[in-house]
Protein backbone atom coordinates (compact mmCIF):
# COMPACT_ATOMS: atom_id res chain seq x y z
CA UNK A 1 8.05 -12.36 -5.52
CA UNK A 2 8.03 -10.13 -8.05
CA UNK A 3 11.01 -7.38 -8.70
CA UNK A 4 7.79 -4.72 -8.08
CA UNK A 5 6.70 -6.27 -5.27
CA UNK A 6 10.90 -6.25 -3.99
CA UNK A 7 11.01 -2.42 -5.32
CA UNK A 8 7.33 -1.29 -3.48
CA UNK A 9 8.87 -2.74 -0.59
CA UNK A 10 12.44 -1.11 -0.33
CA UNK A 11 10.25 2.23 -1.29
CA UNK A 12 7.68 1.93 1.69
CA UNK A 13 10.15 1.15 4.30
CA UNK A 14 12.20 4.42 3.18
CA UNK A 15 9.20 6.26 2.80
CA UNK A 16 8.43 4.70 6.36
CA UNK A 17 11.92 5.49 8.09
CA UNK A 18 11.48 2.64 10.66
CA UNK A 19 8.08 3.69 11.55
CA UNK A 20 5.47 0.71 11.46
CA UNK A 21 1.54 1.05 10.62
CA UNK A 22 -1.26 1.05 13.22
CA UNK A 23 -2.73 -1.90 12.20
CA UNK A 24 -2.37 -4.09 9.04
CA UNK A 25 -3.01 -3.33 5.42
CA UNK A 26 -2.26 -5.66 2.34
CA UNK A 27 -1.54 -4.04 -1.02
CA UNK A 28 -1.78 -5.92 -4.09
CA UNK A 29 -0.39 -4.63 -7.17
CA UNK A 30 -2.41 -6.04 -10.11
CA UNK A 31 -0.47 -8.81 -12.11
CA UNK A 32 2.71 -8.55 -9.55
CA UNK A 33 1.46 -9.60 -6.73
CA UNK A 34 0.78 -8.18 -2.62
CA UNK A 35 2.62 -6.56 0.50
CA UNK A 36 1.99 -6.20 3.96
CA UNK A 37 2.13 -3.14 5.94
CA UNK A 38 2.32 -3.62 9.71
CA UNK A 39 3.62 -2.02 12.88
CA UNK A 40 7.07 -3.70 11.93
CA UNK A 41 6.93 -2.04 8.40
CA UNK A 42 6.41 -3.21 4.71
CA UNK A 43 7.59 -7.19 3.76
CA UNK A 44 6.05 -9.19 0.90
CA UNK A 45 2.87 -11.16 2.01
CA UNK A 46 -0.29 -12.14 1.38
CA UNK A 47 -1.72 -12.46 4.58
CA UNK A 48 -4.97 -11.46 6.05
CA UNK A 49 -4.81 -7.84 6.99
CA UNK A 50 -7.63 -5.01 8.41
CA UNK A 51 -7.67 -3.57 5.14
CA UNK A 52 -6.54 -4.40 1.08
CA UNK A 53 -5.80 -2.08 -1.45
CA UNK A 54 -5.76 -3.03 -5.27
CA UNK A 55 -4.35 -1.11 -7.91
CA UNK A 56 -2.35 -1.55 -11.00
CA UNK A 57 1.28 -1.31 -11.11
CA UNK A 58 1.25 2.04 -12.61
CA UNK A 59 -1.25 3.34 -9.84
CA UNK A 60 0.77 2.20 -6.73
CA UNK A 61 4.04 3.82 -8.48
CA UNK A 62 2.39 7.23 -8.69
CA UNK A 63 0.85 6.91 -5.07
CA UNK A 64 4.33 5.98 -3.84
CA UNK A 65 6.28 8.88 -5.86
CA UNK A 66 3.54 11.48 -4.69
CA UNK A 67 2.40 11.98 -7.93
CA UNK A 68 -1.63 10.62 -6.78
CA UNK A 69 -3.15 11.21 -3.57
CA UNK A 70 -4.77 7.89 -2.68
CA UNK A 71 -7.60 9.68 -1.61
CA UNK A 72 -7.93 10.82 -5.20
CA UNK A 73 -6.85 7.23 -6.36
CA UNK A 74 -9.69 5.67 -4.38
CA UNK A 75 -12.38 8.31 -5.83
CA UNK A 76 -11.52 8.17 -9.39
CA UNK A 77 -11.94 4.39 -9.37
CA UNK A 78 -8.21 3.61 -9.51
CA UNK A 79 -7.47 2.30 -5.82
CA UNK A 80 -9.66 -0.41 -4.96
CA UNK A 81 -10.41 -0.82 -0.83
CA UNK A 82 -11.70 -3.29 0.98
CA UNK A 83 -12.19 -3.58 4.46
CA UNK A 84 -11.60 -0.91 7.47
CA UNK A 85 -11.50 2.22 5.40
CA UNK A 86 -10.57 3.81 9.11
CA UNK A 87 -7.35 1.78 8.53
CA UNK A 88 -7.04 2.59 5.07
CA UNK A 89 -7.18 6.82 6.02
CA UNK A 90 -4.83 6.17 8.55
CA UNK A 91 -2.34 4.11 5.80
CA UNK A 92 -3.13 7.50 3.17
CA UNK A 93 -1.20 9.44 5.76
CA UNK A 94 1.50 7.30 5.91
CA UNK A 95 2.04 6.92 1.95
CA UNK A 96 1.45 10.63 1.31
């Protein structure tokens, strides 16, 4: 596992605050590798999951800081989704 894989993961839970995800939703982070989100939180993983996200390092950084909207992300080409995008609305609430 990469260290920002490690990093995206002690930022979601905090960002979190114990609070899990209604369903499952990998993210992978171009060149670092991919987390799950799930009702028990964010962990490392590469799973199979409702809903994955792709973006580059740089792109999940600003989501997670605030500094993008993933909504914005996702419609300037920058966030990548593939699957439920129901789950992937209900995961832009939870990062923003």
């Amino acid at each position: 596992m990469s260290d920002t894989v490690s990093a995206a993961v002690t930022a979601l839970n905090a960002k979190m605050a114990g609070d899990g995800f209604d369903g499952t939703a990998k993210f992978v982070i171009e060149d670092e590798g991919s987390l799950i989100i799930d009702e028990n939180g964010a962990h490392a993983g590469d799973e199979a999951a409702d809903v994955t996200l792709t973006a580059s390092q740089d792109t999940f950084e600003a989501i997670l800081s605030g500094d993008l909207d993933p909504t914005s992300a996702f419609m300037s080409g920058k966030l990548a989704v593939d699957g439920d995008m129901s789950a992937a609305m209900r995961l832009a609430q939870v990062l923003s």
